[in-house]
C-alpha atoms as a PDB file:
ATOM      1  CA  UNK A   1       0.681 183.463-101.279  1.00  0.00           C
ATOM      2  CA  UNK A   2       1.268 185.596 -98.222  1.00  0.00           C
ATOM      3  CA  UNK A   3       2.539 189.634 -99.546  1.00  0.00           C
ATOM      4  CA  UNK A   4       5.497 190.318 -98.893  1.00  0.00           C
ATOM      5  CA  UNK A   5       4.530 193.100 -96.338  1.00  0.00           C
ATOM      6  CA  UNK A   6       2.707 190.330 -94.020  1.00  0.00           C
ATOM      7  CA  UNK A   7       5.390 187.964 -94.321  1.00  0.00           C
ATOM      8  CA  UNK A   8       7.881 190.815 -92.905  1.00  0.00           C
ATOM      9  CA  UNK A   9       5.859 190.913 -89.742  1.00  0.00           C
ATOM     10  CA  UNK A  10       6.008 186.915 -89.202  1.00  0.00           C
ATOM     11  CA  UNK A  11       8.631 185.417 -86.673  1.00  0.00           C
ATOM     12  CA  UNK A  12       8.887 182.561 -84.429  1.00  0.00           C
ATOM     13  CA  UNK A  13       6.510 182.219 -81.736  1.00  0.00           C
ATOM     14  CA  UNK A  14       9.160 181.240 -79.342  1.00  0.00           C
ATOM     15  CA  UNK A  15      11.964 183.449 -79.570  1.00  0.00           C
ATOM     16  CA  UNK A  16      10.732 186.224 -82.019  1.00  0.00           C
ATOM     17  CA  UNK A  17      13.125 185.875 -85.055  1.00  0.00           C
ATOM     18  CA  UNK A  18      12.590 186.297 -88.301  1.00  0.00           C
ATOM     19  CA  UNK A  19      12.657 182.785 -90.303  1.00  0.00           C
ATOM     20  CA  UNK A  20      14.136 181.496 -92.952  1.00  0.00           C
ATOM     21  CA  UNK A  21      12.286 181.870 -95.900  1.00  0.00           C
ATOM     22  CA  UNK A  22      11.451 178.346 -97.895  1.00  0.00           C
ATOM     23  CA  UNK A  23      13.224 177.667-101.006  1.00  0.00           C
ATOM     24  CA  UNK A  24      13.900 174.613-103.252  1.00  0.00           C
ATOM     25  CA  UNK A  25      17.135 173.835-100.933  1.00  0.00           C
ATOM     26  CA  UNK A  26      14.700 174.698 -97.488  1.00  0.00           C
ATOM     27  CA  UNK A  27      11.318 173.320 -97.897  1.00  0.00           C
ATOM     28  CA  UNK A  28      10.809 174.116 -94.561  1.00  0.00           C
ATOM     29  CA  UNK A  29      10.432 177.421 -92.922  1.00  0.00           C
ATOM     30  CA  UNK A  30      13.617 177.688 -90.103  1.00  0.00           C
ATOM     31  CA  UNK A  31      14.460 179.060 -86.984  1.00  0.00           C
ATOM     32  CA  UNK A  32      18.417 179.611 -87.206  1.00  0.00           C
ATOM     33  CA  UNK A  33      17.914 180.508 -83.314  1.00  0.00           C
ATOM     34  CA  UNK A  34      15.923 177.545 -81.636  1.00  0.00           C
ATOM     35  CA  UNK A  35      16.901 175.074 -84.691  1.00  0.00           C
ATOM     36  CA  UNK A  36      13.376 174.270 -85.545  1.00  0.00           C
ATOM     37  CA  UNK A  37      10.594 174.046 -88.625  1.00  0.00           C
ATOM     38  CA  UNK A  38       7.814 174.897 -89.391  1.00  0.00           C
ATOM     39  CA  UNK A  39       6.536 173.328 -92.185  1.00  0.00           C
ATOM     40  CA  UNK A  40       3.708 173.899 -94.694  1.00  0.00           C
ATOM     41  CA  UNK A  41       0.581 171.776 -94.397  1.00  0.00           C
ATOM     42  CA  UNK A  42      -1.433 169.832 -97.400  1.00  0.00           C
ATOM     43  CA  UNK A  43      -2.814 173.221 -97.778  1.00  0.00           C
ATOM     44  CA  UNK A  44       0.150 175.200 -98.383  1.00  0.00           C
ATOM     45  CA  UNK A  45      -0.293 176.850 -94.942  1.00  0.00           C
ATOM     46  CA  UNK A  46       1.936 177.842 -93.259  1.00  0.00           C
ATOM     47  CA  UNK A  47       2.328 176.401 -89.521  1.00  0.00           C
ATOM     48  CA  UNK A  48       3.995 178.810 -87.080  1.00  0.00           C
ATOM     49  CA  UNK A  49       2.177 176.975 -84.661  1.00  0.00           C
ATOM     50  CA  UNK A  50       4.578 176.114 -81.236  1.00  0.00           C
ATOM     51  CA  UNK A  51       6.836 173.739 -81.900  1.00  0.00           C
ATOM     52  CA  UNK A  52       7.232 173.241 -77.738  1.00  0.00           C
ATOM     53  CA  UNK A  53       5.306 174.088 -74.668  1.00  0.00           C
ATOM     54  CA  UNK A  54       6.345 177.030 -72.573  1.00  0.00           C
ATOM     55  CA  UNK A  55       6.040 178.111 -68.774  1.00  0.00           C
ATOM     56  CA  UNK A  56       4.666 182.072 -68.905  1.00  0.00           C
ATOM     57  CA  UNK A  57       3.951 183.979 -65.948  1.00  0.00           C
ATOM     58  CA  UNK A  58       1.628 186.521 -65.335  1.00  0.00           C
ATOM     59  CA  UNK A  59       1.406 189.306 -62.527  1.00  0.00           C
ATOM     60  CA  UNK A  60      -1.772 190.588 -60.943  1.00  0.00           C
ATOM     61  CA  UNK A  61      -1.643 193.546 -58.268  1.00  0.00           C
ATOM     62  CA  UNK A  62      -3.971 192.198 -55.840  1.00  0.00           C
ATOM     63  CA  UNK A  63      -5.725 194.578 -53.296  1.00  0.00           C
ATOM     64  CA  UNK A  64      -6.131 197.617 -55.509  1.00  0.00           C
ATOM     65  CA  UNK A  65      -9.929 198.739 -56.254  1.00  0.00           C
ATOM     66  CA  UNK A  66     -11.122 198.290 -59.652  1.00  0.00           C
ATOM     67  CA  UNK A  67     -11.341 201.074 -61.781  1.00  0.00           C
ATOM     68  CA  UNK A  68     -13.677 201.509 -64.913  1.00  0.00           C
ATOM     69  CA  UNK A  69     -11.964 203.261 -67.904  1.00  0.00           C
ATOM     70  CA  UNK A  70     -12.065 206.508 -67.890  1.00  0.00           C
ATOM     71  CA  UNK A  71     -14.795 208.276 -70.127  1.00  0.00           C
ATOM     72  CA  UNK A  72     -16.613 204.728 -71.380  1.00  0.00           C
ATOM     73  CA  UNK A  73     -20.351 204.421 -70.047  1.00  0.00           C
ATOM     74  CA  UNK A  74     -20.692 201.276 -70.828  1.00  0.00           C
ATOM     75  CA  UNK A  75     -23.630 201.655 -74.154  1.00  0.00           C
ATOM     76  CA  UNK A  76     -24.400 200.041 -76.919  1.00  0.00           C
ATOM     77  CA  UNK A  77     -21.644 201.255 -79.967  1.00  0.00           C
ATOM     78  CA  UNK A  78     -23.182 203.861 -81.706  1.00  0.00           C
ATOM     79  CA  UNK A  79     -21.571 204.648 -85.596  1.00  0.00           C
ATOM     80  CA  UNK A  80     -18.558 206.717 -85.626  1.00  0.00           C
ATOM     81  CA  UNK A  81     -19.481 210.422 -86.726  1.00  0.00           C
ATOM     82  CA  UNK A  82     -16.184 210.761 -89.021  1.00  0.00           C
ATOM     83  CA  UNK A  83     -15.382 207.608 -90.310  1.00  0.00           C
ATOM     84  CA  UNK A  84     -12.421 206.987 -92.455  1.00  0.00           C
ATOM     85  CA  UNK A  85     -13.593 204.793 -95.087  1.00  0.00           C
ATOM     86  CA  UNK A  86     -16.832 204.515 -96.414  1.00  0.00           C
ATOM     87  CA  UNK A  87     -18.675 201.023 -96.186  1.00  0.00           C
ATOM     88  CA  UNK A  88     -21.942 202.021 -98.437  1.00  0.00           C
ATOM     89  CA  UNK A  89     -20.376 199.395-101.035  1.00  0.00           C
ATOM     90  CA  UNK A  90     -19.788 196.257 -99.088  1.00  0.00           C
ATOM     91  CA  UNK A  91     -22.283 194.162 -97.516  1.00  0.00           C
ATOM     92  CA  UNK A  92     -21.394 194.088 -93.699  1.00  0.00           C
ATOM     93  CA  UNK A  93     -19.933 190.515 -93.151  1.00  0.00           C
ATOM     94  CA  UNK A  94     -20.905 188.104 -90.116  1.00  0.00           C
ATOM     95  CA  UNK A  95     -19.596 189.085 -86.525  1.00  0.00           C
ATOM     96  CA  UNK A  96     -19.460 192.687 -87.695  1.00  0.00           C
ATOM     97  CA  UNK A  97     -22.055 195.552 -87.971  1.00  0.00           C
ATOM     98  CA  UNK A  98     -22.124 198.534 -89.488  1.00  0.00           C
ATOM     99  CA  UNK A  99     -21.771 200.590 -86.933  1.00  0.00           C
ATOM    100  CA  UNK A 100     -18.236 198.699 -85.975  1.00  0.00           C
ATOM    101  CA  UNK A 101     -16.873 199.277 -89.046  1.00  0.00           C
ATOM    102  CA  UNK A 102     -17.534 202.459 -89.029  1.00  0.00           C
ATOM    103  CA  UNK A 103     -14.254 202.814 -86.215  1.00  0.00           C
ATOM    104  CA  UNK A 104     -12.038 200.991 -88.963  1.00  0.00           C
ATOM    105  CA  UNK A 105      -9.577 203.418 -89.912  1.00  0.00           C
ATOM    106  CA  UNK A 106      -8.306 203.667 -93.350  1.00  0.00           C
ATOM    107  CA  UNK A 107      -4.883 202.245 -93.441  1.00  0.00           C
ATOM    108  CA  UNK A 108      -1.113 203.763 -93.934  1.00  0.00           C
ATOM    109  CA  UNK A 109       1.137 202.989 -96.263  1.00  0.00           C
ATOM    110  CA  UNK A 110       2.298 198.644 -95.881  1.00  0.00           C
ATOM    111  CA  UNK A 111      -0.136 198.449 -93.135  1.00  0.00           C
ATOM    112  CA  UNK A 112      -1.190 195.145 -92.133  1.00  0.00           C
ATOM    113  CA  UNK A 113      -4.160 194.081 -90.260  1.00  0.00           C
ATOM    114  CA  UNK A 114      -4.322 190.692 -88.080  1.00  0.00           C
ATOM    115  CA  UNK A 115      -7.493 189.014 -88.119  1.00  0.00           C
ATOM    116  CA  UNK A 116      -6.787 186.566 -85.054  1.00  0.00           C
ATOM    117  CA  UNK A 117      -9.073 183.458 -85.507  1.00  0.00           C
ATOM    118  CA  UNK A 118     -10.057 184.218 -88.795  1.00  0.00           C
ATOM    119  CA  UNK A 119     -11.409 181.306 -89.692  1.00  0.00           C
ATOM    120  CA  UNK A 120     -11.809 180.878 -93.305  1.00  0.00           C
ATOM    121  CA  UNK A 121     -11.327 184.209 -93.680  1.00  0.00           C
ATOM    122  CA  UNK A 122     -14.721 186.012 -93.921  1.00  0.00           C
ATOM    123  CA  UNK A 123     -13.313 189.405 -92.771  1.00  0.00           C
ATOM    124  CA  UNK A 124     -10.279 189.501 -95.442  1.00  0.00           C
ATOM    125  CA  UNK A 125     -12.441 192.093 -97.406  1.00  0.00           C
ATOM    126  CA  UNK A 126     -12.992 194.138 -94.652  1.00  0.00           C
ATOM    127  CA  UNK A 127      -8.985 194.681 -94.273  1.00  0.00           C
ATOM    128  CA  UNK A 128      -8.144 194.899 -97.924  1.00  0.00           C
ATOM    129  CA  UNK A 129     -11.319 197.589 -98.437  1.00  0.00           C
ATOM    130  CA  UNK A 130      -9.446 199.772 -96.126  1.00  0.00           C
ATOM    131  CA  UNK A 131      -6.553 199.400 -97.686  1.00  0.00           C
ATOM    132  CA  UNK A 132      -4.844 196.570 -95.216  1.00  0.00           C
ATOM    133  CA  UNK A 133      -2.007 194.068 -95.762  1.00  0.00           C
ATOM    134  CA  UNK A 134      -4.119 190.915 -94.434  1.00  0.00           C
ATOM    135  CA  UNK A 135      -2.574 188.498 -92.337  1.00  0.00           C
ATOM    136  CA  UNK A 136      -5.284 185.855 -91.403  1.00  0.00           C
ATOM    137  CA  UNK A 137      -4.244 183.614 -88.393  1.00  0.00           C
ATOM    138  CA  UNK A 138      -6.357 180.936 -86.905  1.00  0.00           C
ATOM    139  CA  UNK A 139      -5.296 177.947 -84.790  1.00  0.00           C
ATOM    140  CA  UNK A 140      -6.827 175.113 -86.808  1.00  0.00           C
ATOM    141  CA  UNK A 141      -9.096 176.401 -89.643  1.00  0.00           C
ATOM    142  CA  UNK A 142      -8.021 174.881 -92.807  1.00  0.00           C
ATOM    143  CA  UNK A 143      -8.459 178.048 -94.968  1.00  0.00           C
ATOM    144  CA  UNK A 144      -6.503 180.246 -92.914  1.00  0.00           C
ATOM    145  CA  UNK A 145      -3.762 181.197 -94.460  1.00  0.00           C
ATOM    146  CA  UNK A 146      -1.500 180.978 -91.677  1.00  0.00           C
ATOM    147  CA  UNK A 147      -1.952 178.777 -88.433  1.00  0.00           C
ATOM    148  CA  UNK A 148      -0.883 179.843 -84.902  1.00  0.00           C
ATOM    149  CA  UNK A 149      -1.390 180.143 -81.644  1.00  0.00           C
ATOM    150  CA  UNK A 150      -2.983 183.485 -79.822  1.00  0.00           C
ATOM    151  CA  UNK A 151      -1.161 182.826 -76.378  1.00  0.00           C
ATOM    152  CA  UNK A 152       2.555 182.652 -78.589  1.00  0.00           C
ATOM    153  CA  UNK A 153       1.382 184.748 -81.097  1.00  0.00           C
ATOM    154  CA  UNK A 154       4.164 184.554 -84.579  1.00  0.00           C
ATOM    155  CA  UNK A 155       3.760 188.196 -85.227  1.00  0.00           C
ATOM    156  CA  UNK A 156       7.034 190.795 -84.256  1.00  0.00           C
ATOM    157  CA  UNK A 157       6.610 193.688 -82.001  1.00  0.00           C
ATOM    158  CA  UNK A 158       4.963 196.281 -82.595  1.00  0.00           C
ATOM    159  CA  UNK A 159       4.238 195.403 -86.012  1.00  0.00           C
ATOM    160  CA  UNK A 160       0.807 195.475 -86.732  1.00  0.00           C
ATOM    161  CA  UNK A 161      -2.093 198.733 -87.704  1.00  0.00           C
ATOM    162  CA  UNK A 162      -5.106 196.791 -86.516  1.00  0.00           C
ATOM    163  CA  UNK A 163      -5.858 193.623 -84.879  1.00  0.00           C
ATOM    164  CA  UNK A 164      -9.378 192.303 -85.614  1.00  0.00           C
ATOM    165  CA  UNK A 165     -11.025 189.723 -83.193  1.00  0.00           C
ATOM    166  CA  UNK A 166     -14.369 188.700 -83.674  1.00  0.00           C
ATOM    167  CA  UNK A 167     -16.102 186.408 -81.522  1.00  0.00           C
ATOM    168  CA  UNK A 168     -12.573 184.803 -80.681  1.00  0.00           C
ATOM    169  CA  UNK A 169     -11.875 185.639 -77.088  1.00  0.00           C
ATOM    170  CA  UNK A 170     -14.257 183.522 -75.665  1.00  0.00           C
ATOM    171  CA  UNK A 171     -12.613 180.451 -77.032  1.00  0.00           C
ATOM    172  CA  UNK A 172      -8.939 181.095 -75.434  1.00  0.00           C
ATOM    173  CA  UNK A 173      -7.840 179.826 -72.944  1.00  0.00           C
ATOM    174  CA  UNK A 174      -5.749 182.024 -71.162  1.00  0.00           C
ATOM    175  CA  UNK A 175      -7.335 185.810 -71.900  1.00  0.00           C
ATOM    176  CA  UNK A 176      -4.941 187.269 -69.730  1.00  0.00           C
ATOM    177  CA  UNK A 177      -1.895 186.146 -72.087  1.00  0.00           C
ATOM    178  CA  UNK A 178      -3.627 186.407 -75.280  1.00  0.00           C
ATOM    179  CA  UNK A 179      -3.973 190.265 -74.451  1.00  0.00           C
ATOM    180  CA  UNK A 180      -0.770 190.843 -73.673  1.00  0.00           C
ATOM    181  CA  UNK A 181       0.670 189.586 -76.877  1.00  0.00           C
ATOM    182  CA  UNK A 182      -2.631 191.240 -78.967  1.00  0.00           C
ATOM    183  CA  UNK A 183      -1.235 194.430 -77.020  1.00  0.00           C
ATOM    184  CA  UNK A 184       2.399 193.628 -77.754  1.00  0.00           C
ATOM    185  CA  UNK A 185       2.304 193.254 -81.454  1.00  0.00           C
ATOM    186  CA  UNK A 186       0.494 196.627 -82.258  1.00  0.00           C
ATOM    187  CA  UNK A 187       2.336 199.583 -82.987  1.00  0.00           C
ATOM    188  CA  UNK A 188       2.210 202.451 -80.581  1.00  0.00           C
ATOM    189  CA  UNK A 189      -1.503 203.777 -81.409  1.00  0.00           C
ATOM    190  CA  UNK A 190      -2.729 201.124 -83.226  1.00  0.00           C
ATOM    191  CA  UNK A 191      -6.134 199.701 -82.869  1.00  0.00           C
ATOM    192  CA  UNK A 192      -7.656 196.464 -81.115  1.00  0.00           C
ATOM    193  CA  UNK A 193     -11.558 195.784 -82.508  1.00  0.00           C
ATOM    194  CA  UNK A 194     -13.142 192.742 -80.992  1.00  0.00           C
ATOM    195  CA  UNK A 195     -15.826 191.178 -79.586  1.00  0.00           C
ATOM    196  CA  UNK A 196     -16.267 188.598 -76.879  1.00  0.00           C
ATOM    197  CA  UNK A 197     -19.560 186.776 -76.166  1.00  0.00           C
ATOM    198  CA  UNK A 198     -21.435 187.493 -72.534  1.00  0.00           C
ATOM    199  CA  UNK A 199     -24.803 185.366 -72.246  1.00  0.00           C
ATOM    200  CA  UNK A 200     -24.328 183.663 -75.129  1.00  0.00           C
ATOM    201  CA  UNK A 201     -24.928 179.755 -74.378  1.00  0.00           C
ATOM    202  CA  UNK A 202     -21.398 177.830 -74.229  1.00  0.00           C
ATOM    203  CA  UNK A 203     -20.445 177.038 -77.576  1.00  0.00           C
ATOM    204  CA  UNK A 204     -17.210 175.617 -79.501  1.00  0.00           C
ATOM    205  CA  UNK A 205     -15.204 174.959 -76.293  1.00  0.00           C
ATOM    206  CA  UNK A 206     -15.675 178.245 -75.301  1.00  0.00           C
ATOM    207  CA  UNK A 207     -13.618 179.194 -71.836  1.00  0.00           C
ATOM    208  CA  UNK A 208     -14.655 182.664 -70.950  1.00  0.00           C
ATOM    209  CA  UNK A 209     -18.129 184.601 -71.214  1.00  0.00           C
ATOM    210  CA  UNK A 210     -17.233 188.230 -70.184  1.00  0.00           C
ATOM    211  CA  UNK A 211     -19.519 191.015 -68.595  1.00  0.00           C
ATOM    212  CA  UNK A 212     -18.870 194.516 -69.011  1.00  0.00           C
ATOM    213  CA  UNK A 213     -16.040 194.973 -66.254  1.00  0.00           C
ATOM    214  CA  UNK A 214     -14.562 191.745 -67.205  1.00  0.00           C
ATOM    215  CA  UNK A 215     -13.537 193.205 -70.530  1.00  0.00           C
ATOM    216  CA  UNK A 216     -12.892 196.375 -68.829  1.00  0.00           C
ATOM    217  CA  UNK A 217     -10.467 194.612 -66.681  1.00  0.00           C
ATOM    218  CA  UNK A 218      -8.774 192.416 -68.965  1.00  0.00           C
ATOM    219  CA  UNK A 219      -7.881 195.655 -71.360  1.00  0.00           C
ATOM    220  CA  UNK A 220      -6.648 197.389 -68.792  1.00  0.00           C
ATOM    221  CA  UNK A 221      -4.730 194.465 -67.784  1.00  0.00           C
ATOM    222  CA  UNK A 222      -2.762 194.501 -71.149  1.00  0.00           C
ATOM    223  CA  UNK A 223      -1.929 198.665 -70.832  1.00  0.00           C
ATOM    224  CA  UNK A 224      -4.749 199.616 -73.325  1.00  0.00           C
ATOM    225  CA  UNK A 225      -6.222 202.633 -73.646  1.00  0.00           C
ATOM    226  CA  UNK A 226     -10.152 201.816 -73.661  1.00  0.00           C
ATOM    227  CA  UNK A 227     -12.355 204.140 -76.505  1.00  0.00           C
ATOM    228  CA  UNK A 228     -15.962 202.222 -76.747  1.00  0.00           C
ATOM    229  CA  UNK A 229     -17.408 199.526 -74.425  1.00  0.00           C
ATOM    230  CA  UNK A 230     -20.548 197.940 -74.512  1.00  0.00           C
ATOM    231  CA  UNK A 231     -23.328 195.373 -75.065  1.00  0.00           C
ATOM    232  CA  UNK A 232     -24.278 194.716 -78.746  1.00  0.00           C
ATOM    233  CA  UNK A 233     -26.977 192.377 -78.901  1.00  0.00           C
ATOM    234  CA  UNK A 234     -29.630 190.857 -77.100  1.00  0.00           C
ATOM    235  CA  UNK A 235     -29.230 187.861 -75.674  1.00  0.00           C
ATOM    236  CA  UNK A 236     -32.687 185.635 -76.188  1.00  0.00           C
ATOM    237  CA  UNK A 237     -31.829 185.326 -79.417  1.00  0.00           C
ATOM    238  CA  UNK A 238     -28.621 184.147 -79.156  1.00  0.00           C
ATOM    239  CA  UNK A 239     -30.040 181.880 -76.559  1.00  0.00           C
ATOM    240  CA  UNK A 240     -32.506 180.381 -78.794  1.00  0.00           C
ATOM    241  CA  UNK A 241     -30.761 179.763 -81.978  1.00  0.00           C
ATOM    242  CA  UNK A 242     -27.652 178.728 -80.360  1.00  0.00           C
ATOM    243  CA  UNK A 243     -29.125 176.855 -77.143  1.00  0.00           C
ATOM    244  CA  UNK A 244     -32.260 176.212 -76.741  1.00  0.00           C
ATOM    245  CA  UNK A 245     -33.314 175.223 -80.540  1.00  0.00           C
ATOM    246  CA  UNK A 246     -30.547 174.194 -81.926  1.00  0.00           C
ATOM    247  CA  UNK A 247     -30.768 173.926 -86.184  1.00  0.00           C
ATOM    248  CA  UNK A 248     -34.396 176.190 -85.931  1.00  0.00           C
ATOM    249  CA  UNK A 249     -33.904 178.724 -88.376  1.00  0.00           C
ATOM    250  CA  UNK A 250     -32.840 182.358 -87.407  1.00  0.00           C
ATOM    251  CA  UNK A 251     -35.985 183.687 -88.061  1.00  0.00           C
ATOM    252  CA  UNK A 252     -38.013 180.712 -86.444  1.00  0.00           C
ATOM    253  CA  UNK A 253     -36.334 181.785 -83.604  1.00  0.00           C
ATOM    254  CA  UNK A 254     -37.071 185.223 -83.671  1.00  0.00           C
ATOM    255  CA  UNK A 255     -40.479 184.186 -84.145  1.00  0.00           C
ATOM    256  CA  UNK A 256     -40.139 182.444 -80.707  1.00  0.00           C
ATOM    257  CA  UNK A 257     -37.743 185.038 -78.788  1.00  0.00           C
ATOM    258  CA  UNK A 258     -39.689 188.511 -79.863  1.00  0.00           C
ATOM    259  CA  UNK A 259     -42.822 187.776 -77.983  1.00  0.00           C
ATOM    260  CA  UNK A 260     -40.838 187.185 -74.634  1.00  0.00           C
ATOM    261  CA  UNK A 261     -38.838 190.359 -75.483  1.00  0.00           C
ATOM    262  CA  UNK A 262     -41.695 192.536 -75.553  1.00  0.00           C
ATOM    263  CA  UNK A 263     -42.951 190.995 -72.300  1.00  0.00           C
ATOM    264  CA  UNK A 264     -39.804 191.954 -70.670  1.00  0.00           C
ATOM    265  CA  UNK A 265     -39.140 195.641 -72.139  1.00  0.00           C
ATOM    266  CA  UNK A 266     -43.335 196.283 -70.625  1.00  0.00           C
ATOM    267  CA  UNK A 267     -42.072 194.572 -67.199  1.00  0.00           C
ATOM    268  CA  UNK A 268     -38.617 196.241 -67.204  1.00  0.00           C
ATOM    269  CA  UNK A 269     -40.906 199.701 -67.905  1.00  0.00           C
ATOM    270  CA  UNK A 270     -43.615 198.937 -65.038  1.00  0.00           C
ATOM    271  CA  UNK A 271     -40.911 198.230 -62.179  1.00  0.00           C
ATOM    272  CA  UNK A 272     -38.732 200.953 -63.706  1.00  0.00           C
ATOM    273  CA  UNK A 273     -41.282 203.395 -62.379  1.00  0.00           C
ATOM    274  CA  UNK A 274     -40.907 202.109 -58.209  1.00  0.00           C
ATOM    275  CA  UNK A 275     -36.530 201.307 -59.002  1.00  0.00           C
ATOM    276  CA  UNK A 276     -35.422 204.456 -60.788  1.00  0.00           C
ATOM    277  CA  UNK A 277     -32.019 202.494 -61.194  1.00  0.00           C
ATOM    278  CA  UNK A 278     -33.763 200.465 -64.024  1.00  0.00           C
ATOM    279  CA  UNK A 279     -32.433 202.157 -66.681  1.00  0.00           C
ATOM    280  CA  UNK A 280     -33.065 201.878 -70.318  1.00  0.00           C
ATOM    281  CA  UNK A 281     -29.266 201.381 -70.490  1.00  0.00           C
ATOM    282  CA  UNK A 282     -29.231 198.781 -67.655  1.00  0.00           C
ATOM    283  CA  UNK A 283     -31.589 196.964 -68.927  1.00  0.00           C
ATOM    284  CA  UNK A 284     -29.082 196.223 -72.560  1.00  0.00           C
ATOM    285  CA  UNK A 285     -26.419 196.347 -70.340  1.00  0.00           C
ATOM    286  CA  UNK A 286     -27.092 193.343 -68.297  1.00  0.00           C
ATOM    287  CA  UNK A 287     -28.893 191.323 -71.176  1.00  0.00           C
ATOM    288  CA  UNK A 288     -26.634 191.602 -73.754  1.00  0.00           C
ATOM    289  CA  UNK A 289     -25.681 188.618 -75.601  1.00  0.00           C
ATOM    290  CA  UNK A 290     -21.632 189.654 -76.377  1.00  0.00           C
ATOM    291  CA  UNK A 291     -19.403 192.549 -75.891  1.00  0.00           C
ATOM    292  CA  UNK A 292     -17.733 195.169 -78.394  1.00  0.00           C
ATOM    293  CA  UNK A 293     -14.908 196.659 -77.237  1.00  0.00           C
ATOM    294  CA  UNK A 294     -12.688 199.309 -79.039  1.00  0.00           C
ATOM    295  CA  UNK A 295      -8.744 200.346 -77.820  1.00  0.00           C
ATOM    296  CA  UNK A 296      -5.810 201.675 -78.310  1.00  0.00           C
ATOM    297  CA  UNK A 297      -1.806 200.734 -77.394  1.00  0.00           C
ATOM    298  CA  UNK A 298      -1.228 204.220 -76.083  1.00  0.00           C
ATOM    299  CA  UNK A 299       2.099 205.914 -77.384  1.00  0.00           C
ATOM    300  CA  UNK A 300       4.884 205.532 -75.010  1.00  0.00           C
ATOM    301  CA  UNK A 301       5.004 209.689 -74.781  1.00  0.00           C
ATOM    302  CA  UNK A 302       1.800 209.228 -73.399  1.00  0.00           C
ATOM    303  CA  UNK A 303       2.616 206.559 -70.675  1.00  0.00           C
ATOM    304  CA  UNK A 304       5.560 208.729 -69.947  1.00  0.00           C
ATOM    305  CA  UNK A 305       3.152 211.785 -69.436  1.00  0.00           C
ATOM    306  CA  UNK A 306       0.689 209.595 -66.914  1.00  0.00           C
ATOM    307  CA  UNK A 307       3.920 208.442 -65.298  1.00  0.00           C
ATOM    308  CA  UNK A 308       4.968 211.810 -64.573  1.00  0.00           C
ATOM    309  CA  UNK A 309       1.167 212.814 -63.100  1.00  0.00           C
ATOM    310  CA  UNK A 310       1.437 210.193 -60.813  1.00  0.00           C
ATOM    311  CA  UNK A 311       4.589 210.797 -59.352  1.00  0.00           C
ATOM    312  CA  UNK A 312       3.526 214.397 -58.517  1.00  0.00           C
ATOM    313  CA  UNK A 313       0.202 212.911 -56.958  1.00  0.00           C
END
């Protein structure tokens, strides 16, 4: 059963109301605004799943030079020097590392975390260690404790402390939209972890492999404020296991990749020496296997601030 704090922040994905609760008399969830259910599954999940298709449009400002966020160089995440909660006790779950948990901040009072594409909800003790409500969301998994949709997300505004995306972006379809509503269902300051594969070989109907300014882009697209940016892996391994050798073992892999590696760090060293733009940090940057990204929904005083700098410039 969902708490009663998550099920506060769920509302239907096409007009944003809160439901009707189930009882004995209403076995079905229901809109009172569009007229429609959503029903439970076998599994007792709960489907806020669209009931309809819907025409969105999206604006780009074409013409403009691209900009790179402001402060972010673009390295591999390095841990967090104060972090909030301390991870020494949990073993650090699949898609994460340490050093991303380390930006995890401990939670406020009924604050809820979405994990969007959960899957069968691996990262729930991640949230609940720091002291999140958990609301799991996936579009299909059958242990996810609610099912919906990332583009129509059933989540109210500006409702949620921290939205958690691992190794999900690459599977939507529109990235653009997705953002948007990721971006429209924090609170004002709350946090967007995630990360998005790059060189990784296509895999589960992925859509979109993103570099560096891709990301970059797409963030800034949605109005977030970007903190950490950057490669996180290399990508021969991922290459390997999940291409190349498919069902070979992780470390048979390794076993296969590591030779090739160190051939390419000495070569990236000897030309390094003639092309001094053959950076150490180039060199992860433009072989990394995914992307971690870190941001922020800004407060509105602080989009009113910026507004008022660039009316005076």
């Amino acid at each position: 059963m969902l708490s009663k704090t998550v099920r506060s922040v769920l509302v239907c994905p096409h007009c944003r109301r809160h439901p009707e609760w189930a009882t004995d008399e209403l076995p079905h969830y229901h809109c009172p605004e569009c007229d429609l259910d959503f029903p439970r599954t076998e599994r007792k999940q709960l489907d806020f799943r669209p009931r309809h298709t819907e025409t969105i449009s999206l604006d780009f400002t074409l013409g403009e030079p691209f900009e790179h966020p402001d402060g972010v160089r673009y390295e591999p995440l390095e841990p967090n020097p104060r972090p909030d909660v301390d991870w020494s006790s949990m073993n650090v779950p699949k898609h994460f590392t340490s050093e991303i948990l380390s930006y995890i901040p401990k939670a406020g009072t009924d604050a809820v975390c979405l994990d969007l594409g959960c899957g069968k909800g691996g990262h729930r003790p991640v949230a609940e260690h720091a002291g999140y409500a958990w609301l799991g969301l996936d579009s299909e998994s059958k242990r996810a404790p609610v099912l919906g949709d990332a583009h129509l997300l059933p989540v109210a505004d500006r409702s949620v402390d921290l939205v958690l995306s691992m190794a999900v972006l690459e599977h939507l379809r529109y990235p653009h939209r997705a953002m948007k509503e990721i971006h429209r269902v924090l609170k004002p300051g709350g946090l967007f972890i995630a990360t998005v594969a790059f060189l990784e070989p296509f895999h589960s109907d992925s859509y979109f492999h993103m570099t560096h300014m891709g990301v970059a882009g797409l963030l800034g697209y949605a109005g977030f404020d970007v903190e950490r940016l950057g490669p996180s892996s290399n990508c021969l391994h991922s290459i390997f296991r999940m291409g190349m050798f498919p069902g070979m073992s992780r470390q048979g892999c390794r076993r296969l990749a590591d030779p090739v590696i160190w051939l390419h760090k000495q070569w990236w060293k000897r030309t390094a020496r003639k092309r001094p733009e053959l950076t150490e940090r180039q060199r992860i940057l433009i072989n990394s296997g995914d992307m971690t990204m870190v941001a922020r929904r800004r407060h509105p005083k602080v989009d009113q601030a910026l507004d008022r700098v660039r009316q005076k410039q």
